[in-house]
C-alpha atoms as a PDB file:
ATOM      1  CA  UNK A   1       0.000   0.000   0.000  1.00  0.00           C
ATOM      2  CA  UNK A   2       1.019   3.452  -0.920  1.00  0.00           C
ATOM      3  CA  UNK A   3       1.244   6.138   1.543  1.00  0.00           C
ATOM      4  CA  UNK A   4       0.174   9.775  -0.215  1.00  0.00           C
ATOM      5  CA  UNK A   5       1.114  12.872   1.557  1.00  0.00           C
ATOM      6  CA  UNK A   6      -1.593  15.548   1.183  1.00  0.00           C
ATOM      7  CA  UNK A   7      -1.562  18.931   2.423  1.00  0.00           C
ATOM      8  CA  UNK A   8      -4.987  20.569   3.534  1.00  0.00           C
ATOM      9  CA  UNK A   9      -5.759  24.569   4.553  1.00  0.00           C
ATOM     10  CA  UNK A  10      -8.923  24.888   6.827  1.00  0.00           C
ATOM     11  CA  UNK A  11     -11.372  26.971   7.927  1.00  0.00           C
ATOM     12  CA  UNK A  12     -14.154  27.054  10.002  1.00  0.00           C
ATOM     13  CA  UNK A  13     -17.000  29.211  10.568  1.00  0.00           C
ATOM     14  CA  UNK A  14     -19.725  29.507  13.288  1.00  0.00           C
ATOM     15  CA  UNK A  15     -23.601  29.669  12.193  1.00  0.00           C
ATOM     16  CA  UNK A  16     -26.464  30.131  14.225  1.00  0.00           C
ATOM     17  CA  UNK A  17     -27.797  26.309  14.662  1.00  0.00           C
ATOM     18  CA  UNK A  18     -29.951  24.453  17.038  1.00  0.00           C
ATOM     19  CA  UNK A  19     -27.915  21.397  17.246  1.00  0.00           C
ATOM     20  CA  UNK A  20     -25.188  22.201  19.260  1.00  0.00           C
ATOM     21  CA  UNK A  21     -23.024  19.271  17.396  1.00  0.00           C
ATOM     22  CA  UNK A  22     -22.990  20.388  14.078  1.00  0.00           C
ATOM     23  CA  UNK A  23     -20.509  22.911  12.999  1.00  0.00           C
ATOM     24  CA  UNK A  24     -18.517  23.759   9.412  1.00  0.00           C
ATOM     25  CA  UNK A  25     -14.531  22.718   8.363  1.00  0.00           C
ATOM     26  CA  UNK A  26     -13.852  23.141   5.149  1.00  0.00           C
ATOM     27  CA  UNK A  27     -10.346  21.810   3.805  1.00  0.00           C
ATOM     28  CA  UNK A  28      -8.701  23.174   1.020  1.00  0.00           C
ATOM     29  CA  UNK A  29      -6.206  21.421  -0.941  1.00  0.00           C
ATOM     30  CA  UNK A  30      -3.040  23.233  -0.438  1.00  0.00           C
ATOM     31  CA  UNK A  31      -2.902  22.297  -4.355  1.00  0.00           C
ATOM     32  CA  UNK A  32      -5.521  23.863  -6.118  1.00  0.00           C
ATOM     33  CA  UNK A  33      -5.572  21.758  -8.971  1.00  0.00           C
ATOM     34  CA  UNK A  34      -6.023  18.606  -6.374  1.00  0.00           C
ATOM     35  CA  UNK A  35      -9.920  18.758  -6.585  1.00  0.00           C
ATOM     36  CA  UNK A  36     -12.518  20.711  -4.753  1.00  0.00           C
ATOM     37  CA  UNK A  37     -12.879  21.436  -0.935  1.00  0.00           C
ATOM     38  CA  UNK A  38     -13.862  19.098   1.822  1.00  0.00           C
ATOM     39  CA  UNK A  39     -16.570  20.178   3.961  1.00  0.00           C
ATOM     40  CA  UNK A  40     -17.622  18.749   7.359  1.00  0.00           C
ATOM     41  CA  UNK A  41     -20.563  19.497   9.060  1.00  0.00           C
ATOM     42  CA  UNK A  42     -20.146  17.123  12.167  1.00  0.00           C
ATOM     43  CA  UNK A  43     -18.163  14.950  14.402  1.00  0.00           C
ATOM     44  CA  UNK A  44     -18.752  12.054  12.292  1.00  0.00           C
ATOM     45  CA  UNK A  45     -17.973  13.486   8.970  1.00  0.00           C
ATOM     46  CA  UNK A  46     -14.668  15.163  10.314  1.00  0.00           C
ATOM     47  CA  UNK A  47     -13.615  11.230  11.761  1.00  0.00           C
ATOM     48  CA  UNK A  48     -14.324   9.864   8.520  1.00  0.00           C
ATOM     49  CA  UNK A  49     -12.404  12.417   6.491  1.00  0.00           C
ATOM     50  CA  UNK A  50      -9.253  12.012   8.467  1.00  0.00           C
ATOM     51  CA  UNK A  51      -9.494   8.043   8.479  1.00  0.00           C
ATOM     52  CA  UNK A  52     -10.163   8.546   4.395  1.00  0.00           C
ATOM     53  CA  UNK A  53      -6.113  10.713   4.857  1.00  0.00           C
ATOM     54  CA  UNK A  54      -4.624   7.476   6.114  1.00  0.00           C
ATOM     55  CA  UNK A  55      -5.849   5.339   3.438  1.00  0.00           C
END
């Protein structure tokens, strides 16, 4: 198995929401030309982003 480095930029923002576990990351390839932003919008989405990295 290959290992690929990639190199992410995030932000995050705060929105008024009613669920008190949701909240916005967005990750930015550090390359451009990698693809399009990664957005999370919970706890569960942002665990199964960074397990997707390690693949």
């Amino acid at each position: 198995m290959q290992n690929r480095l990639k190199e992410y930029q995030f932000s995050t923002f705060v929105n008024e929401s009613m669920d008190r576990n949701e909240f916005v990351i967005e990750f930015f390839p550090a390359d451009p030309s990698n693809g399009s932003p990664k957005v999370t919008r919970n706890f569960d989405e942002l665990i199964d982003f960074f397990e997707q990295l390690t693949v």
